[in-house]
C-alpha atoms as a PDB file:
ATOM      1  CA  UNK A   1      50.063 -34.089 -33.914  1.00  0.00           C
ATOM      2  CA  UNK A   2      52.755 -36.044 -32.150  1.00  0.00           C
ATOM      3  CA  UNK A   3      54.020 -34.620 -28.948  1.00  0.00           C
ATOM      4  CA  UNK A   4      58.047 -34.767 -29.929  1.00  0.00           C
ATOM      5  CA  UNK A   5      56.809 -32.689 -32.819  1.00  0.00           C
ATOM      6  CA  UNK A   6      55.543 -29.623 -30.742  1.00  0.00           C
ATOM      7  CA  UNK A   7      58.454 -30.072 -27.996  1.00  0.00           C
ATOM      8  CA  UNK A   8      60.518 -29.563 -31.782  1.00  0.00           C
ATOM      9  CA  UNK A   9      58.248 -26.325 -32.748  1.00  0.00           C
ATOM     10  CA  UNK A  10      58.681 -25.152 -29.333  1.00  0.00           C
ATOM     11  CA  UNK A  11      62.144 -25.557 -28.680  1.00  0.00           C
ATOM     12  CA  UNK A  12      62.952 -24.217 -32.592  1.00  0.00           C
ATOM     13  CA  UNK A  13      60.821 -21.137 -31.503  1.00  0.00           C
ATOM     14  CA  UNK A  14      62.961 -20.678 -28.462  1.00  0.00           C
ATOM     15  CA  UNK A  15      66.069 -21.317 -30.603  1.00  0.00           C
ATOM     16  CA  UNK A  16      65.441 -18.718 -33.238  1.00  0.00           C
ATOM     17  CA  UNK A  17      65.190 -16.424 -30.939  1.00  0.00           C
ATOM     18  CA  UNK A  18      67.882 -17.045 -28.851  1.00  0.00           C
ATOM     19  CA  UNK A  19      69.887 -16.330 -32.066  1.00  0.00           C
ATOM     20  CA  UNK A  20      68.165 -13.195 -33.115  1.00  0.00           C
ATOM     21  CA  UNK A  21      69.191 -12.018 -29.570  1.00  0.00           C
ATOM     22  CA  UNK A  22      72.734 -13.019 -29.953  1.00  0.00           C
ATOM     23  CA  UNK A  23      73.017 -11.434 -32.969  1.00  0.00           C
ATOM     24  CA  UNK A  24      71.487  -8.251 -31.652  1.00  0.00           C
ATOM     25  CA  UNK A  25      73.591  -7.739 -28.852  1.00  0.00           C
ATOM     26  CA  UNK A  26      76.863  -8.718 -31.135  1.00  0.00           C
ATOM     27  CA  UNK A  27      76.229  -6.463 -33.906  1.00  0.00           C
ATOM     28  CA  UNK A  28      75.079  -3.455 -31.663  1.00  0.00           C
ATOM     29  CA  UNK A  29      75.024  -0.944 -34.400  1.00  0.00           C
ATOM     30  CA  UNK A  30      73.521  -2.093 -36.901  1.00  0.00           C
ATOM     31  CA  UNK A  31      69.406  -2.642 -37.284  1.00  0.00           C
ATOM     32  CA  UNK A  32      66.426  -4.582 -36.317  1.00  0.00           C
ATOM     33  CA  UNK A  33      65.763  -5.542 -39.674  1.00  0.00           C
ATOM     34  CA  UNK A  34      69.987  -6.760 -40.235  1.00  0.00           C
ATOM     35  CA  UNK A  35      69.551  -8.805 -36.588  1.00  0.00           C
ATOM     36  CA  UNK A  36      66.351 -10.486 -38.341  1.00  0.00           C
ATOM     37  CA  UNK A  37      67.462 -11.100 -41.540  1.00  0.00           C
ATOM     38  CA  UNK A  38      70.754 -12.879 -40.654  1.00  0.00           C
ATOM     39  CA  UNK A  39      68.682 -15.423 -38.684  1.00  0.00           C
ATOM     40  CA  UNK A  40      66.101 -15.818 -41.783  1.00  0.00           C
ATOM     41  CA  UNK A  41      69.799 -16.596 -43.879  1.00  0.00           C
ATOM     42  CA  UNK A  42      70.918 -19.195 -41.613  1.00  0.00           C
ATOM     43  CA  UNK A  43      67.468 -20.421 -41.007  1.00  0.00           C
ATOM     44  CA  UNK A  44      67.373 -20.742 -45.428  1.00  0.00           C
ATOM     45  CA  UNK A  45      70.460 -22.622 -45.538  1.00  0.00           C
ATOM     46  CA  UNK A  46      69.749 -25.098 -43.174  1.00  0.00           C
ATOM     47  CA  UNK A  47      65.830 -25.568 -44.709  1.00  0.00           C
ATOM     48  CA  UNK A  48      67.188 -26.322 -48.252  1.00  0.00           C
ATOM     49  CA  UNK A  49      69.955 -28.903 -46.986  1.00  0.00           C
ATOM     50  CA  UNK A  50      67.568 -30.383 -44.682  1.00  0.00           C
ATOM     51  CA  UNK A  51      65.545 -30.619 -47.666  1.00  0.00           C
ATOM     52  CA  UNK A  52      68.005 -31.678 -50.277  1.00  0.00           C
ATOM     53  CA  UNK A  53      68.550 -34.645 -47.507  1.00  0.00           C
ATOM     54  CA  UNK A  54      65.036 -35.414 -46.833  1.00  0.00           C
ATOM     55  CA  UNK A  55      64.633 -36.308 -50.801  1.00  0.00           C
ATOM     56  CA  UNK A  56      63.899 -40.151 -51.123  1.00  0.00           C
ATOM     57  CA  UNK A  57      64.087 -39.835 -55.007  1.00  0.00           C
ATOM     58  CA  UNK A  58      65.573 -37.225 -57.003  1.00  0.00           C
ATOM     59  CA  UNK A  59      64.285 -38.341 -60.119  1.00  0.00           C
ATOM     60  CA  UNK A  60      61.109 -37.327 -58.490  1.00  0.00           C
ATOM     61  CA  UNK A  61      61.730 -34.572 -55.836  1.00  0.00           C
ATOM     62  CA  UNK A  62      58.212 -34.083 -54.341  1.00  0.00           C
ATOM     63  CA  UNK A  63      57.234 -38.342 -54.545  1.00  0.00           C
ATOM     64  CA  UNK A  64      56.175 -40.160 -52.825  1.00  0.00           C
ATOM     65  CA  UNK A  65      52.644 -37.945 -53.425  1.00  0.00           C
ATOM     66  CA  UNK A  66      50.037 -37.923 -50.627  1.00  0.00           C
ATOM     67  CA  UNK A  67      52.177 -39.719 -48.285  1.00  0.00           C
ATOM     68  CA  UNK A  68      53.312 -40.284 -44.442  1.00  0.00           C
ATOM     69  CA  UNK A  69      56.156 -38.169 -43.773  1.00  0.00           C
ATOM     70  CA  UNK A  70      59.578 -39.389 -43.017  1.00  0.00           C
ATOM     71  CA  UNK A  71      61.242 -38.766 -40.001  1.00  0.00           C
ATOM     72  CA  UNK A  72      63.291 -36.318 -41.484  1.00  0.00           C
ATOM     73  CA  UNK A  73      60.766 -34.604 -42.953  1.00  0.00           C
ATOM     74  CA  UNK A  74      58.975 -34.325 -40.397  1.00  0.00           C
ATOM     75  CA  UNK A  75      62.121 -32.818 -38.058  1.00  0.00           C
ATOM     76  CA  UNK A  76      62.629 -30.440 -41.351  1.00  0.00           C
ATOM     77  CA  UNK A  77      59.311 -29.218 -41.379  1.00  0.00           C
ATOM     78  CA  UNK A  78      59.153 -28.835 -37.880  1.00  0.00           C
ATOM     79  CA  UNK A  79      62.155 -26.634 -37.591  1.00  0.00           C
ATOM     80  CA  UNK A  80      60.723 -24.720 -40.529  1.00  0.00           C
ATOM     81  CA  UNK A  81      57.490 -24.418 -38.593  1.00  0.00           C
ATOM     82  CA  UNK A  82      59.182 -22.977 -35.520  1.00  0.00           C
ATOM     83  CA  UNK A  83      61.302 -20.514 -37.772  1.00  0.00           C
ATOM     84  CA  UNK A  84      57.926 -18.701 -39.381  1.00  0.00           C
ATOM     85  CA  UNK A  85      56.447 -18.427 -35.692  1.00  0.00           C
ATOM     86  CA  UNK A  86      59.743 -16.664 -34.955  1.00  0.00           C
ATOM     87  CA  UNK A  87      59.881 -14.311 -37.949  1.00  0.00           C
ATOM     88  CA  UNK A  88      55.835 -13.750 -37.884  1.00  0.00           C
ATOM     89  CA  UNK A  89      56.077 -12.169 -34.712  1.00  0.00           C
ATOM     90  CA  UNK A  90      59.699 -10.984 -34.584  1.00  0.00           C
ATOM     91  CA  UNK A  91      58.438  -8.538 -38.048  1.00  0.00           C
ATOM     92  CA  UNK A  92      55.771  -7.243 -35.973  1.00  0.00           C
ATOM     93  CA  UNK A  93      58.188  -6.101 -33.392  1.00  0.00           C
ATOM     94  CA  UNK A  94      59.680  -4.443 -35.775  1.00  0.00           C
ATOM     95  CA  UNK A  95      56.841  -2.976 -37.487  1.00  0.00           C
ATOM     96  CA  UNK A  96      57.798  -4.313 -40.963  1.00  0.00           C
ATOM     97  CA  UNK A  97      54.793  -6.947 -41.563  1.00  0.00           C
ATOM     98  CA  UNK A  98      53.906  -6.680 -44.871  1.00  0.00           C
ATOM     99  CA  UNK A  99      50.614  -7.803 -45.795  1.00  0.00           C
ATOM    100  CA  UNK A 100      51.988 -10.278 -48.433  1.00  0.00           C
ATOM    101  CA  UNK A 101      54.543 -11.541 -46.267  1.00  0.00           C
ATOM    102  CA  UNK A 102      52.177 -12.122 -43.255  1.00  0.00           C
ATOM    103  CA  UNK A 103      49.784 -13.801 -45.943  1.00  0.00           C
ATOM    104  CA  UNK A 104      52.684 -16.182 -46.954  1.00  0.00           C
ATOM    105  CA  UNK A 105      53.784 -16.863 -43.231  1.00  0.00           C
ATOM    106  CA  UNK A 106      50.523 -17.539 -42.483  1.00  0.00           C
ATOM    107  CA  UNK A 107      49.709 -20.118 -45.528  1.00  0.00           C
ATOM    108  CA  UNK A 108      53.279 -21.801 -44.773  1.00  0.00           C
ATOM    109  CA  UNK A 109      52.356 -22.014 -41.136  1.00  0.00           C
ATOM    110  CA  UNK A 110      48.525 -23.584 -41.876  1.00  0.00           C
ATOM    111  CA  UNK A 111      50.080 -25.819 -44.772  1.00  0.00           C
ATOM    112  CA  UNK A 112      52.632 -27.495 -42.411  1.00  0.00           C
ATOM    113  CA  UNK A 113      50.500 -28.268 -39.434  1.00  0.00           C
ATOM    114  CA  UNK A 114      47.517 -29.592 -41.764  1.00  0.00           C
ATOM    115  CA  UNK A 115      50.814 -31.828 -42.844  1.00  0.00           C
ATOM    116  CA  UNK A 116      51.295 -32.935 -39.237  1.00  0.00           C
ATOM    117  CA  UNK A 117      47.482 -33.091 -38.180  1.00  0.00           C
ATOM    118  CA  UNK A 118      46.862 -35.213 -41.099  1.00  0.00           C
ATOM    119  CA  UNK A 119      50.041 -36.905 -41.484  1.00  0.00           C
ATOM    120  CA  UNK A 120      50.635 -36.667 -45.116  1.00  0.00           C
ATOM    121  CA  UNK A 121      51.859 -34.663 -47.686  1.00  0.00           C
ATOM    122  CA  UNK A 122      55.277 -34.486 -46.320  1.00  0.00           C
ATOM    123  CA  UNK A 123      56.756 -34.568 -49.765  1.00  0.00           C
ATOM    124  CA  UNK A 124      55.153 -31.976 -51.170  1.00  0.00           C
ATOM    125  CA  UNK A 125      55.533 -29.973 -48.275  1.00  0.00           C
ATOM    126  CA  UNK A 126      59.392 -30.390 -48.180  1.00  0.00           C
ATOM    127  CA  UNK A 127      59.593 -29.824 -51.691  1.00  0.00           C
ATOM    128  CA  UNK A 128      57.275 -26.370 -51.603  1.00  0.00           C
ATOM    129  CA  UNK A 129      59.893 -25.385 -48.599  1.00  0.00           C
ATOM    130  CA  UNK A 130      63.125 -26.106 -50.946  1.00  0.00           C
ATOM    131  CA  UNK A 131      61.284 -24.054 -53.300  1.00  0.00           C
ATOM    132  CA  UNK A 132      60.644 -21.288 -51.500  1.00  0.00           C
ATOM    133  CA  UNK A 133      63.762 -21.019 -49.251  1.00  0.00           C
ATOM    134  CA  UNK A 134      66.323 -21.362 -52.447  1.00  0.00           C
ATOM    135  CA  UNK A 135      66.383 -17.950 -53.400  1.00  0.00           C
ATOM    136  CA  UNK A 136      65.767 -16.424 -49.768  1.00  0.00           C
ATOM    137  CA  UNK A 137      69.570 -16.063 -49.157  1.00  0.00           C
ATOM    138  CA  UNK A 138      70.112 -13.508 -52.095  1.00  0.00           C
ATOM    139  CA  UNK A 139      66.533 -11.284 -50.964  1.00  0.00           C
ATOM    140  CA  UNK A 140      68.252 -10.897 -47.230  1.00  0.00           C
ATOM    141  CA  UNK A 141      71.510 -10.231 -48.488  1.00  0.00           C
ATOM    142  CA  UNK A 142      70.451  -7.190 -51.324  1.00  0.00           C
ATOM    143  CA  UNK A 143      68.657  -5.702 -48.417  1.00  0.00           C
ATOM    144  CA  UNK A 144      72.027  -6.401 -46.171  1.00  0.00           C
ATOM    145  CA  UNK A 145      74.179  -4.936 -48.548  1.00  0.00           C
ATOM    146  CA  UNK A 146      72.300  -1.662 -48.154  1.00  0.00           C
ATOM    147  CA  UNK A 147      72.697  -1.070 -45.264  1.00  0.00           C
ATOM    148  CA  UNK A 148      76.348  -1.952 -45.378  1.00  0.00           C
ATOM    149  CA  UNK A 149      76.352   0.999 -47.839  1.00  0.00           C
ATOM    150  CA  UNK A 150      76.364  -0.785 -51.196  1.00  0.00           C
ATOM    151  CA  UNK A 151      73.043   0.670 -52.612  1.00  0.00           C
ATOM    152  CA  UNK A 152      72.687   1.275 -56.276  1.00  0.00           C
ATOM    153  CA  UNK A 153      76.392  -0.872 -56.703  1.00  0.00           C
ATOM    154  CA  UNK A 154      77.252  -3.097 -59.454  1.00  0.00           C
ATOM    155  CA  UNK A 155      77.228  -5.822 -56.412  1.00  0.00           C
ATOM    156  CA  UNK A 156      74.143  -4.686 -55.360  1.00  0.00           C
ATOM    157  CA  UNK A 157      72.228  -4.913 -58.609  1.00  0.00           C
ATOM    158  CA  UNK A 158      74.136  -8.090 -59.327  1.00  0.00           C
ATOM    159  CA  UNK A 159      72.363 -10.040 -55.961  1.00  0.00           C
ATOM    160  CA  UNK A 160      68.893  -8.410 -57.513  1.00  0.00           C
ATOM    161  CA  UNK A 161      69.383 -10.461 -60.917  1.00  0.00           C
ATOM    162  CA  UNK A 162      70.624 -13.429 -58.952  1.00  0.00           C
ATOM    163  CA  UNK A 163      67.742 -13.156 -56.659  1.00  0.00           C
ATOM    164  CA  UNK A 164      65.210 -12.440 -59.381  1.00  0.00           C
ATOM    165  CA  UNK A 165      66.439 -15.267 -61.717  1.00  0.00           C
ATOM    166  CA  UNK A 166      66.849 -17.732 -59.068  1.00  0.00           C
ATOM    167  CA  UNK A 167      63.105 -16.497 -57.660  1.00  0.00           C
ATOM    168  CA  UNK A 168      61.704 -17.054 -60.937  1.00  0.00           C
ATOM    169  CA  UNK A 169      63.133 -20.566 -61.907  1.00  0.00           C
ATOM    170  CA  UNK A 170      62.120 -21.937 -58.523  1.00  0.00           C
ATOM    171  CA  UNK A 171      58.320 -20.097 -57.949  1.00  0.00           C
ATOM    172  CA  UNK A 172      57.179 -19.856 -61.399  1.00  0.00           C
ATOM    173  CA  UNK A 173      59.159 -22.896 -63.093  1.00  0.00           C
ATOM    174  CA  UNK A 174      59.008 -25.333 -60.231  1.00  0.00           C
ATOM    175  CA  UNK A 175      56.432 -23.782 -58.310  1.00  0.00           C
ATOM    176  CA  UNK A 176      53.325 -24.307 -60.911  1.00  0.00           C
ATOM    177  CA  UNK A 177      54.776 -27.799 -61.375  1.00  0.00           C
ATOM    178  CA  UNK A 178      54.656 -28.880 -57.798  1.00  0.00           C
ATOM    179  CA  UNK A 179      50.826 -27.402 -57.429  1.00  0.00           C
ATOM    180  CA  UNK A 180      49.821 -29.399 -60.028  1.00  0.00           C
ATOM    181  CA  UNK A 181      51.252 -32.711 -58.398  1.00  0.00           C
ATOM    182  CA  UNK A 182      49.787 -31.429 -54.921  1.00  0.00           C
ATOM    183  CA  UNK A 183      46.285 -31.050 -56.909  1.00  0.00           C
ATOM    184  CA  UNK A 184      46.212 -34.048 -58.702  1.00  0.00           C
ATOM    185  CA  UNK A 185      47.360 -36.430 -55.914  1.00  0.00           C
ATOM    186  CA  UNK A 186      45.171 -37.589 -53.356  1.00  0.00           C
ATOM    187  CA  UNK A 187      45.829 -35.344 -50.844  1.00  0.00           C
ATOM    188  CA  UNK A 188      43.419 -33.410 -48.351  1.00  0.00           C
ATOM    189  CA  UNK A 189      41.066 -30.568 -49.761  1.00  0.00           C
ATOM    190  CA  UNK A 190      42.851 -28.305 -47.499  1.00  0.00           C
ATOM    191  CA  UNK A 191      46.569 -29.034 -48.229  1.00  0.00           C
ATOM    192  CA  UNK A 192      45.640 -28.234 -52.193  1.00  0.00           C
ATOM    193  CA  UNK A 193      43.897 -24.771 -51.002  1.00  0.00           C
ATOM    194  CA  UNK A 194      47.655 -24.031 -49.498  1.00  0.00           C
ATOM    195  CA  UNK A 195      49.483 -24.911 -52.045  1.00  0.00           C
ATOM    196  CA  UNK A 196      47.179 -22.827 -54.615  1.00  0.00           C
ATOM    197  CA  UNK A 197      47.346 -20.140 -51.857  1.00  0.00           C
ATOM    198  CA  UNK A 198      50.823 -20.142 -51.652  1.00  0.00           C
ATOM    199  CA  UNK A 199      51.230 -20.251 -55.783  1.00  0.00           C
ATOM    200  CA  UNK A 200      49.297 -17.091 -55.779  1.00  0.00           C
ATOM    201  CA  UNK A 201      51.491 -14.790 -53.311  1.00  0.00           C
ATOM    202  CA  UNK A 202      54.837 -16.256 -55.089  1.00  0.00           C
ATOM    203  CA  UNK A 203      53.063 -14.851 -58.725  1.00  0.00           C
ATOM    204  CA  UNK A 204      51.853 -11.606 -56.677  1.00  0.00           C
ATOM    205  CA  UNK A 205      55.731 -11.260 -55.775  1.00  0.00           C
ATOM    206  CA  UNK A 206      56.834 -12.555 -59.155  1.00  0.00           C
ATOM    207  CA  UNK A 207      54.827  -9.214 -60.292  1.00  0.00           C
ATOM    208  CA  UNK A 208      56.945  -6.981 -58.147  1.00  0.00           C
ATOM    209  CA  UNK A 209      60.179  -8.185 -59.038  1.00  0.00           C
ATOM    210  CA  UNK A 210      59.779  -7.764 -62.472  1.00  0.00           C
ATOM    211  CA  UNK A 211      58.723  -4.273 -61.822  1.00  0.00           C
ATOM    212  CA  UNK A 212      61.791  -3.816 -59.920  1.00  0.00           C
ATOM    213  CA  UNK A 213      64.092  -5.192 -62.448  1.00  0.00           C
ATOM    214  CA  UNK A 214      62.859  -3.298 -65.043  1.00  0.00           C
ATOM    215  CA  UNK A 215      63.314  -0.469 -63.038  1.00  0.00           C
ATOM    216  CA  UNK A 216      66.998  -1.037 -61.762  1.00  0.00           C
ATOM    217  CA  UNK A 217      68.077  -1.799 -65.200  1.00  0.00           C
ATOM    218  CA  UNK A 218      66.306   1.601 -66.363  1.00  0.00           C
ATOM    219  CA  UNK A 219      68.179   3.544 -64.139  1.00  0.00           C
ATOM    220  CA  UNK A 220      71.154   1.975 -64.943  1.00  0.00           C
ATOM    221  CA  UNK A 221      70.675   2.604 -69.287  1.00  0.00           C
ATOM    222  CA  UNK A 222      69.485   6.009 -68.319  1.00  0.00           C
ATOM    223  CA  UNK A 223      73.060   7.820 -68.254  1.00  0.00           C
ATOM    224  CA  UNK A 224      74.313   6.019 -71.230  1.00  0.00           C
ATOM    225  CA  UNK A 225      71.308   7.174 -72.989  1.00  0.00           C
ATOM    226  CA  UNK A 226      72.184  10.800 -72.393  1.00  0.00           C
ATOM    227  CA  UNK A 227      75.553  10.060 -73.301  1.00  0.00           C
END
């Protein structure tokens, strides 16, 4: 791995947190989990345009397969890297690490520096973090809007479907699709157990969400039921 690349995982670390400090100390009343979450928004916008940027051919997002990174790629994934550092340890301070999401930080984390060891992939990789980072702006915010009071709203539930529907068109439409090009290209035996790793935790969380559709939209029939 390239030394400009660490001093960028480093210094992103260092960033990230700087910002998660900022925003704790500017938004004194309001949570741990709000402070954390805000960074993981900003940190989601700036990974997909990154991304979006990083693209060398949109009629083929994730080619050229099995190749060299670019060097924006490589400055994406690097700032990416940094940010899951950040929020692996930052949920622990907070005693919110979920198995599932530590599992998922910790594939993302292994994927990306095989990426760098190795120096290829880069495509795929960018494309698996557009993927996964498209819908994280709507799962911070439905949690944000609770706590701003808006639990069980018609605004509330309508971030859920967003989320959910812009979840499921990105893991389980173009998420299947993309491990199937990582698979099939000639890329190292460890890079394809990462992406199948990290198809499997999107599916486990594809699971839940459908669960918790189903049972938002019960709740919300219920009442006109009785009527």
């Amino acid at each position: 791995m390239e030394d400009y690349i660490v001093q960028w995982v480093v210094s992103g670390v260092f960033c990230w947190t700087t910002i998660f400090l900022i925003i704790r100390n500017t938004f004194l009343k309001r949570s741990f989990d709000f402070c954390n979450r805000t960074v993981s928004i900003i940190h989601a916008c700036l990974a997909v345009s990154m991304a979006s940027l990083s693209v060398q051919d949109w009629r083929c997002p994730a080619c050229p397969l099995a190749s060299k990174s670019s060097p924006l790629q490589r400055k994406t994934l690097a700032i990416s890297l940094s940010y899951l550092i950040y929020d692996l340890v930052c949920c622990h301070f907070d005693k919110n690490a979920a198995l599932d999401n530590t599992i998922h930080h910790l594939v993302s984390i292994l994927g990306i520096g095989a990426s760098f060891i190795y120096g290829s992939g880069g495509s795929e990789m960018v494309a698996a973090l557009w993927l996964t980072e498209i819908s994280s702006p709507f799962l911070h915010m439905r949690e944000i809007l609770k706590e701003f009071g808006y639990r069980d709203t018609d605004l509330n539930l309508a971030v859920d479907i967003i989320f959910s529907v812009t979840f499921s068109l990105a893991r389980m439409g173009g998420g299947p699709y993309l491990a199937y090009l990582t698979l099939t290209a000639d890329n190292l035996l460890f890079i394809k157990i990462m992406a199948v790793g990290l198809q499997l935790v999107s599916a486990f969380w594809f699971y839940k969400i459908v669960r918790m559709v189903k049972y938002k939209l019960s709740r919300r029939m219920a009442p006109n039921k009785l009527a």
